[in-house]
Protein backbone atom coordinates (compact mmCIF):
# COMPACT_ATOMS: atom_id res chain seq x y z
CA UNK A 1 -34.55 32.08 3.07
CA UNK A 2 -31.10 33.83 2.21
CA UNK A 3 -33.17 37.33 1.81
CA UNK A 4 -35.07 36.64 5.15
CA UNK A 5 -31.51 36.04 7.01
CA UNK A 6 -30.34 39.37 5.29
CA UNK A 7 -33.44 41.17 6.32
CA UNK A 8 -32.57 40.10 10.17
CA UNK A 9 -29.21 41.16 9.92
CA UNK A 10 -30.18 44.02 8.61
CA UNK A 11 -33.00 45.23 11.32
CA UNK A 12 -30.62 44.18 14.08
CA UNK A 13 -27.85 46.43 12.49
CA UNK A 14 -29.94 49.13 12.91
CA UNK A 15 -31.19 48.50 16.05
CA UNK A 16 -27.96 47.97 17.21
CA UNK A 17 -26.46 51.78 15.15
CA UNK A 18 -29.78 53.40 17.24
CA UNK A 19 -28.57 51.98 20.43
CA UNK A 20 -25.20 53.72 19.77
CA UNK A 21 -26.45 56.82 19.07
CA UNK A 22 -29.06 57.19 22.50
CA UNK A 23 -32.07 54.93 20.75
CA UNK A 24 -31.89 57.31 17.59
CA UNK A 25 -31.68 56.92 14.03
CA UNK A 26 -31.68 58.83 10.98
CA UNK A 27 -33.81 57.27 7.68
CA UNK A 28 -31.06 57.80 5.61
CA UNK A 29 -29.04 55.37 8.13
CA UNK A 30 -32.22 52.66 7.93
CA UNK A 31 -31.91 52.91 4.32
CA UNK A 32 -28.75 52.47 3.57
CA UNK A 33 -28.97 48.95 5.41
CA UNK A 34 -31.44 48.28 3.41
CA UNK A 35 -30.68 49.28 0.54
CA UNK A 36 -29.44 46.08 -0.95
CA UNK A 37 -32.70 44.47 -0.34
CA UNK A 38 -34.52 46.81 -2.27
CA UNK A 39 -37.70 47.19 -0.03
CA UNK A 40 -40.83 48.56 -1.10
CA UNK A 41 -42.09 51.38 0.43
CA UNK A 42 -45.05 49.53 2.17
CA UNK A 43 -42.32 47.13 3.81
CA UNK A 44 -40.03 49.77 4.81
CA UNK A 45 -42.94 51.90 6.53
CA UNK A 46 -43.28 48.59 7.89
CA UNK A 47 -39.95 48.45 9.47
CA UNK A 48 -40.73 52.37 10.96
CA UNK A 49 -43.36 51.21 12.55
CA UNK A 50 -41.56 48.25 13.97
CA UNK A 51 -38.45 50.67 15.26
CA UNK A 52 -41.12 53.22 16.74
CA UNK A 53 -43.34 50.40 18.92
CA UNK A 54 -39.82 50.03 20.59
CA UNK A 55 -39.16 53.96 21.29
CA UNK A 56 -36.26 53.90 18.57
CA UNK A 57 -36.44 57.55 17.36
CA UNK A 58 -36.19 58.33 13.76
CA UNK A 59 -34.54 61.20 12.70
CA UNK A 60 -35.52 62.89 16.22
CA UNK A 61 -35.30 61.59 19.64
CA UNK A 62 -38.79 60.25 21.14
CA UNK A 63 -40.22 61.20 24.45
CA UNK A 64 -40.24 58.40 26.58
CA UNK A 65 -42.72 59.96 29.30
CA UNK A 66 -45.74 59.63 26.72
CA UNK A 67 -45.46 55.38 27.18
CA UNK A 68 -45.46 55.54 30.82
CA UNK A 69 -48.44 54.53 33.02
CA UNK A 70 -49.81 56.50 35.80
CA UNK A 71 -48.39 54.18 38.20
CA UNK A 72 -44.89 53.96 36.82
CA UNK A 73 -45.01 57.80 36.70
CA UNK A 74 -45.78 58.06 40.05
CA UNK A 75 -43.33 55.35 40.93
CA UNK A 76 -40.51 57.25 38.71
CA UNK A 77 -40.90 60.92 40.63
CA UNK A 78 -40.39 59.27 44.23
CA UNK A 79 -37.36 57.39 43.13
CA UNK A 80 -36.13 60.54 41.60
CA UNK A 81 -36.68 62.13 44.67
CA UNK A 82 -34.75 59.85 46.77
CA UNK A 83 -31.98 60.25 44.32
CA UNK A 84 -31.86 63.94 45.01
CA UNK A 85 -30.25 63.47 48.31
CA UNK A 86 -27.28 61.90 46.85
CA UNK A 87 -24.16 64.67 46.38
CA UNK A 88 -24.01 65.85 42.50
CA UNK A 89 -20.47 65.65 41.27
CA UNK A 90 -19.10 68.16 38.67
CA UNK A 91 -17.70 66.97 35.42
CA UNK A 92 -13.93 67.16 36.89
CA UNK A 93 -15.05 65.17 40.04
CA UNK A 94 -16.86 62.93 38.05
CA UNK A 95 -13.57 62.53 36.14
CA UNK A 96 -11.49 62.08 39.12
CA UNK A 97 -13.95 59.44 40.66
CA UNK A 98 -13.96 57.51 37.30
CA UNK A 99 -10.41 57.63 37.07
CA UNK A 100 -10.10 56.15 40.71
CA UNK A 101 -12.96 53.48 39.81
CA UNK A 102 -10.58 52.65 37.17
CA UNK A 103 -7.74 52.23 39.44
CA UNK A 104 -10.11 50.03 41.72
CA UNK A 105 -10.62 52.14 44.98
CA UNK A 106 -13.82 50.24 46.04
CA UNK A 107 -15.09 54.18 47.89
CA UNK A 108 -15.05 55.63 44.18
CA UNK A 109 -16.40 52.32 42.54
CA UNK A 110 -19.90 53.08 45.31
CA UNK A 111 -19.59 56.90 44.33
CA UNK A 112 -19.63 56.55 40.38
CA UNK A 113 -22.64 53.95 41.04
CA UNK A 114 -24.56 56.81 42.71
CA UNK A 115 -23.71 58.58 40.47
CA UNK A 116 -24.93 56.69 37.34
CA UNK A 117 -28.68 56.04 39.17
CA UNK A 118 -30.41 58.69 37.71
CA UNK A 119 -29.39 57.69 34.06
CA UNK A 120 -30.37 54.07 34.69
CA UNK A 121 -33.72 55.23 35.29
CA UNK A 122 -33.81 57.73 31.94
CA UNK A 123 -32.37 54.82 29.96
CA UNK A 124 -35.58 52.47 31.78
CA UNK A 125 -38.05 54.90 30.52
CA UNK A 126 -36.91 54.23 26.64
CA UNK A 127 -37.52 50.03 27.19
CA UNK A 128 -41.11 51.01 29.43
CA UNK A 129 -44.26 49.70 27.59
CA UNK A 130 -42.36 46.32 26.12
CA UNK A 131 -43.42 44.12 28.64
CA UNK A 132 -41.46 44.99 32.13
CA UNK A 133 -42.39 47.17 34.77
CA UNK A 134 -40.40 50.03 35.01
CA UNK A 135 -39.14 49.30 38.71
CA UNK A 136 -38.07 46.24 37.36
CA UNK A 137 -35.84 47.56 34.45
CA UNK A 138 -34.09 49.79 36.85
CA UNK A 139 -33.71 47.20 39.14
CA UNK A 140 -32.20 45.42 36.68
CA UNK A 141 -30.17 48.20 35.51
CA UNK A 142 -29.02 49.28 38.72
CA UNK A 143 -27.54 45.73 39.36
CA UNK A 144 -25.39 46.29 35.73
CA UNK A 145 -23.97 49.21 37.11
CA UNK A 146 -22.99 47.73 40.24
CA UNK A 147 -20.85 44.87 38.41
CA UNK A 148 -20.19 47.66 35.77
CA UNK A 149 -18.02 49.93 37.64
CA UNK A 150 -15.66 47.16 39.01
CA UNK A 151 -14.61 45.85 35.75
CA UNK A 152 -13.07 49.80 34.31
CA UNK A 153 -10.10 48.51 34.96
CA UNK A 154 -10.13 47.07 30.94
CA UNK A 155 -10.67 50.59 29.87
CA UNK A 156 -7.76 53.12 28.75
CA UNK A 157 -9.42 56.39 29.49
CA UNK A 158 -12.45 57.99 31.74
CA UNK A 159 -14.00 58.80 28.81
CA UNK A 160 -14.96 55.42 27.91
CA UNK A 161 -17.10 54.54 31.14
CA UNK A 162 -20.13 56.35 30.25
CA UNK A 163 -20.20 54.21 26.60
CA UNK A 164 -19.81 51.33 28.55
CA UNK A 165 -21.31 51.39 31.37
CA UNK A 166 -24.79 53.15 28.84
CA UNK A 167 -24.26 49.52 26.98
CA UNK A 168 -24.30 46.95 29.89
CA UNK A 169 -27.31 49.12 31.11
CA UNK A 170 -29.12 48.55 28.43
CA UNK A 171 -28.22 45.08 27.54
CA UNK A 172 -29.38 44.13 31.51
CA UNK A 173 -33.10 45.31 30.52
CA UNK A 174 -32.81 43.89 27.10
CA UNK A 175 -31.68 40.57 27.96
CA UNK A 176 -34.71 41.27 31.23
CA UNK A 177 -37.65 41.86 28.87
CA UNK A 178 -36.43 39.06 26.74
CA UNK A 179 -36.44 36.27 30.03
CA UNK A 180 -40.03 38.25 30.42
CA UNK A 181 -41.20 37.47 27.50
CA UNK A 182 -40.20 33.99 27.53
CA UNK A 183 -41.81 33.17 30.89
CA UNK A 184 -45.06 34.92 29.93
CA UNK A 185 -45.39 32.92 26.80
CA UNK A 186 -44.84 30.14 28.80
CA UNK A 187 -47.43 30.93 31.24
CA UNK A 188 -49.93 31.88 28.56
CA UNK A 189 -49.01 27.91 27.36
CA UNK A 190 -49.81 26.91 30.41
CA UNK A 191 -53.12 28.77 30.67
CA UNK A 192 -54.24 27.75 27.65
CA UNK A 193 -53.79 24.04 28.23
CA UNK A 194 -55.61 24.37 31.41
CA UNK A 195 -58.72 25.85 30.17
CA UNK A 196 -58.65 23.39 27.05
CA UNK A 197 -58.71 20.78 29.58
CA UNK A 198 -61.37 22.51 31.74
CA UNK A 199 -63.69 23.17 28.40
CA UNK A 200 -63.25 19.62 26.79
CA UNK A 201 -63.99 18.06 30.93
CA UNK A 202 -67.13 20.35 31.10
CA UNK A 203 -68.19 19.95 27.19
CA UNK A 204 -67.91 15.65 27.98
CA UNK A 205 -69.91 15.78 31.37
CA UNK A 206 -72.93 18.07 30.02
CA UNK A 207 -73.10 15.49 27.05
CA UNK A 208 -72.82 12.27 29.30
CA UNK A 209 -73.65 12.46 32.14
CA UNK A 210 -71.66 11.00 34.38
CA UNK A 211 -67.91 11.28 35.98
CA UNK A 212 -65.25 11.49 33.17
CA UNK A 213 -62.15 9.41 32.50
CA UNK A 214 -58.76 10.94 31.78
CA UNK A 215 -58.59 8.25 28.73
CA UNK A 216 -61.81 10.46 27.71
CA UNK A 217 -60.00 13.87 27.70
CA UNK A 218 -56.42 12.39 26.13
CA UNK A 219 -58.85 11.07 22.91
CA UNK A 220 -61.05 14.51 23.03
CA UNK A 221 -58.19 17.15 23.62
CA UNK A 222 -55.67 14.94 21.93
CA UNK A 223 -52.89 15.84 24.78
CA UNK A 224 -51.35 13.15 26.59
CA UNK A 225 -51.80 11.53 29.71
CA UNK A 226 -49.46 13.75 31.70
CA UNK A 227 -50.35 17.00 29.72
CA UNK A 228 -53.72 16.31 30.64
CA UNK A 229 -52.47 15.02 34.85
CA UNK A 230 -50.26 18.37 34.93
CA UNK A 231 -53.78 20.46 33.54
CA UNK A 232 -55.44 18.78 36.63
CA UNK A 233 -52.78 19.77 38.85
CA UNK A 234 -52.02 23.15 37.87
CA UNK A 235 -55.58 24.30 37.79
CA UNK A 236 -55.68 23.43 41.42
CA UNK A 237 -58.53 20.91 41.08
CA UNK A 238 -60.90 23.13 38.79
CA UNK A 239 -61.14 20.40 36.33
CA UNK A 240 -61.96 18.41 38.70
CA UNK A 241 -65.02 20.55 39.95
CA UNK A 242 -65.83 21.35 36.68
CA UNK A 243 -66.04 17.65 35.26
CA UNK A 244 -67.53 16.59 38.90
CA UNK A 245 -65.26 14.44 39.53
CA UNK A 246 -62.13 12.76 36.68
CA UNK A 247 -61.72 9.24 37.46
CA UNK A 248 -58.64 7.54 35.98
């Protein structure tokens, strides 16, 4: 169990180093936080493969485009577009702006927002593909930016803004495809308590004959009472049709 925790520790470590360094990192760098596990070289291709299915690049960057879907391409060029219209700032106005942010002049907080857009979306095409739509994850990330750039005012120089605002980006669509992933696993529960309900109603009605009784299902599905009421419910009376009628 103790090697297991260390092996977590480990692979968030380096997920962690990667997000540092713009979702890139070197094998030398996964290696030496591995190194006192001594991995074999099956298990650490194993943790490559891992790193690469979520667009962590090692040793070179990755090119996000190639895990985007026609649609979210499509979606991504007019958003980009609209973004166009908004005024480009150089470096020393971007500065400047920052530095007012900072200060908290609500005009420059709006500005450096605007002007952090078209990153938000570059950063949601590295977390594309793991479950979120891409809309989504720059929704998300637009609204981290928003809260972002009030709360400079910690920071001691301009030059700290990008770093943080770059982590409370990502952490928005991290902590998004997470919730995600939660609620579809949820749903897939769900689903597949419905249609084991649905199968064991239909299965009992083909072999007897005649209407069946929840007490029926509860002993052939071995759910409960109101696992097997909620099934009835949430399949919107399917069961019902299937098992031609369920009496209680």
């Amino acid at each position: 169990m103790d090697r297991e925790i260390r092996f977590a520790k480990a692979l968030e470590a380096v997920k962690a180093k990667a997000k540092e360094q713009n979702h890139c990192i070197s094998k030398e760098q996964i290696e030496e936080a591995f190194a006192e596990l001594t991995l074999s070289k099956e298990q650490m291709d194993m943790v490559y493969q891992y790193l690469r299915q979520r667009k962590i690049g090692i040793d070179e960057q990755v090119d996000p485009d190639e895990y985007l879907e026609d649609e979210e391409r499509d979606y991504l060029e007019t958003y980009l577009e609209e973004l166009k219209a908004l005024p480009e700032l150089s470096e020393g106005e971007k500065e400047a702006v920052t530095l007012s942010a900072m200060a908290g002049d609500a005009d420059a907080q709006k500005k450096l927002m605007e002007v952090y857009l078209p990153e938000v979306a570059e950063i949601a095409k590295l977390y594309a593909g793991q479950g979120a739509y891409l809309e989504d994850l720059i929704g998300e990330g637009n609204v981290a930016v928003t809260m972002g750039v009030t709360m400079l005012g910690a920071l001691e120089h301009a030059s700290e803004a990008q770093g943080m605002l770059g982590r409370m980006i990502m952490d928005a669509m991290e902590e998004y495809i997470a919730e995600n992933a939660d609620k579809n696993n949820k749903n897939k529960r769900i689903a597949d308590k419905v249609n084991k309900v649905a199968d064991a109603a239909n299965e009992l009605y083909e072999e007897l004959h005649r209407k069946i009784t929840i007490e029926e299902l509860m002993e052939e599905t071995g759910l409960s009472r109101k696992a097997i009421e909620d099934a009835i419910r949430m399949s919107g009376d399917k069961i019902e049709a299937l098992a031609t009628g369920i009496t209680s």
